[in-house]
N, C-alpha and C. Protein backbone atom coordinates (compact mmCIF):
# COMPACT_ATOMS: atom_id res chain seq x y z
N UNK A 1 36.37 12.53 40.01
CA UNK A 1 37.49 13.06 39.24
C UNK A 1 38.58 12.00 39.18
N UNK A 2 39.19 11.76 38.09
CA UNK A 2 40.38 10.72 37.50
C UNK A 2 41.08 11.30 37.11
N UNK A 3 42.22 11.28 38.24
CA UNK A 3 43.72 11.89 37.56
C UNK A 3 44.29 10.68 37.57
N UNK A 4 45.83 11.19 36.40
CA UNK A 4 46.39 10.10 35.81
C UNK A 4 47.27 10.10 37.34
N UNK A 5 48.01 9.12 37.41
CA UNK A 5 48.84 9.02 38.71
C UNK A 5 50.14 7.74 37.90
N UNK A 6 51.17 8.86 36.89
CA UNK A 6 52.23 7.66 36.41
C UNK A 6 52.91 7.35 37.43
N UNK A 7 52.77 7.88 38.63
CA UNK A 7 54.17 7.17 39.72
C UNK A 7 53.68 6.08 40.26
N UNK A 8 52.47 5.80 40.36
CA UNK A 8 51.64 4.87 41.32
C UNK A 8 51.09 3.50 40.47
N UNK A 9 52.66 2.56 40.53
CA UNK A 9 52.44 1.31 39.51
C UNK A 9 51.20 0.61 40.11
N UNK A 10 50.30 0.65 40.91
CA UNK A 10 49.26 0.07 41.23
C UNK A 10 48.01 0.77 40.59
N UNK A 11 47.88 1.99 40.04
CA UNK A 11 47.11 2.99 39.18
C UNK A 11 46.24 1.51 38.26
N UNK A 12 44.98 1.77 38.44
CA UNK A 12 43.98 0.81 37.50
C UNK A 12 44.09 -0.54 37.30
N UNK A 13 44.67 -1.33 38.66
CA UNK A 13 44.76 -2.47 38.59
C UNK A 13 44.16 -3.35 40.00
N UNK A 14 43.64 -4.22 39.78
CA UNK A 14 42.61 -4.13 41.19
C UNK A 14 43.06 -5.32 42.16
N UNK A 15 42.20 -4.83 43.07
CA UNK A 15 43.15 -6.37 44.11
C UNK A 15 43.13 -7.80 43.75
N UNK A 16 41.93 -8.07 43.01
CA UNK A 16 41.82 -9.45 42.68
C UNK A 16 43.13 -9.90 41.44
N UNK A 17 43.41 -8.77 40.84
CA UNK A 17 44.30 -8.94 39.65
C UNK A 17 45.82 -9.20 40.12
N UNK A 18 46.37 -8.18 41.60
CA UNK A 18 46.96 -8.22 41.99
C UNK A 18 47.09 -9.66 42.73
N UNK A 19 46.53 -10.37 43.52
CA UNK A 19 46.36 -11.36 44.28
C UNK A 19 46.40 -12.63 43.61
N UNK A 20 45.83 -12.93 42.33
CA UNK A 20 45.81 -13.77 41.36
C UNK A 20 47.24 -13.72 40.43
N UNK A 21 48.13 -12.16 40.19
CA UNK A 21 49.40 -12.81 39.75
C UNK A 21 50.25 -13.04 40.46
N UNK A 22 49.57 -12.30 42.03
CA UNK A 22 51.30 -12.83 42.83
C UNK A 22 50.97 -14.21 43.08
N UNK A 23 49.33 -15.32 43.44
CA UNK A 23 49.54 -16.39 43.49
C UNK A 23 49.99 -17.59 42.27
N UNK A 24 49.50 -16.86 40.81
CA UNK A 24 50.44 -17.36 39.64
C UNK A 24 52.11 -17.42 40.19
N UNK A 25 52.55 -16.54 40.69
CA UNK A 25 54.14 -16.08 40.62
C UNK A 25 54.60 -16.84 41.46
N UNK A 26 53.91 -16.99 42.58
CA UNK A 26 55.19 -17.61 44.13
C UNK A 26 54.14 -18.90 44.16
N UNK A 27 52.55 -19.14 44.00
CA UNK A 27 52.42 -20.41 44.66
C UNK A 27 51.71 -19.82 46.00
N UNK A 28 50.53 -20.42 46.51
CA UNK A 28 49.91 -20.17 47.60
C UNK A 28 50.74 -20.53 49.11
N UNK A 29 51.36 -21.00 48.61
CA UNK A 29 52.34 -21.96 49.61
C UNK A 29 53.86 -20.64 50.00
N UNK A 30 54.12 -20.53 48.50
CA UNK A 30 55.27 -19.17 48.82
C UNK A 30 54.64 -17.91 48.79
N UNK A 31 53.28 -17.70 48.76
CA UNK A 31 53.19 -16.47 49.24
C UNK A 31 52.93 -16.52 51.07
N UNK A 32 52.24 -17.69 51.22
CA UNK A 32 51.87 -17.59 52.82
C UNK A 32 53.63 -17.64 53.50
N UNK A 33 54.63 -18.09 52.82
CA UNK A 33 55.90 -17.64 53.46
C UNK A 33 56.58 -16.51 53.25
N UNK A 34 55.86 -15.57 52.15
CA UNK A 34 56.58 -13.78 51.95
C UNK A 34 55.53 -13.11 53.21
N UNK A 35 54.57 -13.64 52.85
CA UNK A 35 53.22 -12.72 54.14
C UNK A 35 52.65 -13.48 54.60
N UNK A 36 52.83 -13.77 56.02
CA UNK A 36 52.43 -14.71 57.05
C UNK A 36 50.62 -14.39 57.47
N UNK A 37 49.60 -14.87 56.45
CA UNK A 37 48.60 -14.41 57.42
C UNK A 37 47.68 -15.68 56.64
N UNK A 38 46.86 -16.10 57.61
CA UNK A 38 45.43 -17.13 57.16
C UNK A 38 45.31 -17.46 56.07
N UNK A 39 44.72 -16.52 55.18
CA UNK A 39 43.96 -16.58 54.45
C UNK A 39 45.21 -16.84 52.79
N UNK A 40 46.28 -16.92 53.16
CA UNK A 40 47.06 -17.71 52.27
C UNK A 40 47.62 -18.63 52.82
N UNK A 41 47.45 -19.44 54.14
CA UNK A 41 47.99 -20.96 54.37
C UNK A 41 46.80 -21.74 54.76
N UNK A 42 45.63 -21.51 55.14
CA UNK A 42 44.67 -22.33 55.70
C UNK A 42 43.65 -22.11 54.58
N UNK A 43 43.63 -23.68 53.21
CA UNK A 43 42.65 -23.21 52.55
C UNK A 43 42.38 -22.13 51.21
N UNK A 44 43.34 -21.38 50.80
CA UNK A 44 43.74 -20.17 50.04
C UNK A 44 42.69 -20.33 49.09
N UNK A 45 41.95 -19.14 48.71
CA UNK A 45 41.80 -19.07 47.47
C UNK A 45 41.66 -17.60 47.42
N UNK A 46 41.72 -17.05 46.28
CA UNK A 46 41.38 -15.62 45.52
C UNK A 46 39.95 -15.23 46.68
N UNK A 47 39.20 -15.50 46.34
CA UNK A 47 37.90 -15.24 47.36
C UNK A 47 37.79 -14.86 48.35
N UNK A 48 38.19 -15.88 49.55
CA UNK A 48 38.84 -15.77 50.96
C UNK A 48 39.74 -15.11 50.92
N UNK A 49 40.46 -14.80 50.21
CA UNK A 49 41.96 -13.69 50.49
C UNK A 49 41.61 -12.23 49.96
N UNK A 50 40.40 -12.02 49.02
CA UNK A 50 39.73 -10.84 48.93
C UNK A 50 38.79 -10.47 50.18
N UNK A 51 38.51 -11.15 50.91
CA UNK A 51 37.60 -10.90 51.52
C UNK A 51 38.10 -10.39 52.82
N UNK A 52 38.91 -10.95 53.13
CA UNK A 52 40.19 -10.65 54.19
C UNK A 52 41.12 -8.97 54.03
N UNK A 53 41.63 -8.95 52.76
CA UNK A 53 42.55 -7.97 52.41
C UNK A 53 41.83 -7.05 52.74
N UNK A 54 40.57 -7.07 51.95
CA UNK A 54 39.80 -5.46 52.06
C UNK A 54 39.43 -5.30 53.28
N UNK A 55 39.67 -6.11 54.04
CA UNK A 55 38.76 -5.25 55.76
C UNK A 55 39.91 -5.36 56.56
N UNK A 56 41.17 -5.30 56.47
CA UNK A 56 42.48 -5.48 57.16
C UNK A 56 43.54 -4.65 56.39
N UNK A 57 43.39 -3.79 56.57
CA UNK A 57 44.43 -2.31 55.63
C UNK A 57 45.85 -2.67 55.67
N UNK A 58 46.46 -3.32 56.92
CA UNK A 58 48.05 -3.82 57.43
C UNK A 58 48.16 -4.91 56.10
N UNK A 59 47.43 -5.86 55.92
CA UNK A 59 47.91 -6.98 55.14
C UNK A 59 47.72 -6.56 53.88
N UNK A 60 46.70 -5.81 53.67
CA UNK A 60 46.40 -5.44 51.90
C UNK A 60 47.62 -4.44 51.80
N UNK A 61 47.95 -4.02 52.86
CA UNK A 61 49.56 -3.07 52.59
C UNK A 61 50.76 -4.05 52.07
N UNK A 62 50.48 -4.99 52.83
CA UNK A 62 51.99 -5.80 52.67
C UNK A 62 51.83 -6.48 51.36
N UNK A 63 50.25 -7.11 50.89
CA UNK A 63 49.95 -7.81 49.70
C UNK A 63 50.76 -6.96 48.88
N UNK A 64 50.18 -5.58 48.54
CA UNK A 64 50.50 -4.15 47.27
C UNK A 64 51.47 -4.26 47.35
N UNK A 65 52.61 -4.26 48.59
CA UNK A 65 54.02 -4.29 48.55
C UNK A 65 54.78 -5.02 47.97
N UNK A 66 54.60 -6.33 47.99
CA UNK A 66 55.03 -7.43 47.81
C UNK A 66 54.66 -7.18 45.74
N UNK A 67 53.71 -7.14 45.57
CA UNK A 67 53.35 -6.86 44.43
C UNK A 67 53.96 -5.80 43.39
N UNK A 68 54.07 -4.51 44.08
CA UNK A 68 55.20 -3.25 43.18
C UNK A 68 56.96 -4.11 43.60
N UNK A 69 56.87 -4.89 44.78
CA UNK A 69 58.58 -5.22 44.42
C UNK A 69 58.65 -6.14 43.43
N UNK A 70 57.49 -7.17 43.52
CA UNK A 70 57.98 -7.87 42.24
C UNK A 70 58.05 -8.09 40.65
N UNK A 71 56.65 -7.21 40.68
CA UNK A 71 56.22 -7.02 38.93
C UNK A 71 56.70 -5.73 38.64
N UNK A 72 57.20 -4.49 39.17
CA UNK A 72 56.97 -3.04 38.92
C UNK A 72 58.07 -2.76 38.50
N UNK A 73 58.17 -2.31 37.37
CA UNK A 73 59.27 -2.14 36.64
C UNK A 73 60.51 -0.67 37.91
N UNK A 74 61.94 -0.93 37.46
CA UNK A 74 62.74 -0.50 38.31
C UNK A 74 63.34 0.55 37.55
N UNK A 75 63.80 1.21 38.04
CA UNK A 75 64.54 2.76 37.35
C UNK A 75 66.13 2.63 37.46
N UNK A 76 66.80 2.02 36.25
CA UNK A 76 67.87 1.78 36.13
C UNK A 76 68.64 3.00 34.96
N UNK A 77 70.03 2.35 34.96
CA UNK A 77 70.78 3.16 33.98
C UNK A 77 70.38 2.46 32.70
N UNK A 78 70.72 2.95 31.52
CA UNK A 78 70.27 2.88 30.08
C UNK A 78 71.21 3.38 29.39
């Protein structure tokens, strides 16, 4: 079953997509200084940092995080 979920800016977008624009955005270099872990300072790539995220729930938390603060649109006045 597929419910729509508009609150949940991560809704149909997958980790590799996620991981590939935050390393477009900051740089493998400034992301291993927003989230301190391996697999973005020793070596980085998309691959190794998928492979990591999905079996470590703490860091794929902080990845998603890092990700809705920076691309996810904000609820302002108009």
């Amino acid at each position: 079953m597929t419910a729509a979920q508009p609150n949940n800016p991560l809704h149909g977008i997958t980790l590799e997509a996620v991981v590939v624009r935050l390393a477009e955005h900051y740089g493998w270099d400034g992301l291993a200084r927003k989230i301190n872990i391996n697999c973005f300072k020793s070596d980085p790539s998309v691959k190794s940092s998928l492979k990591f995220l999905r079996k470590t729930p703490w860091a794929r938390e902080q990845v998603e995080s890092l990700y809705v603060f920076t691309f996810a649109p904000r609820g302002g006045a108009q």
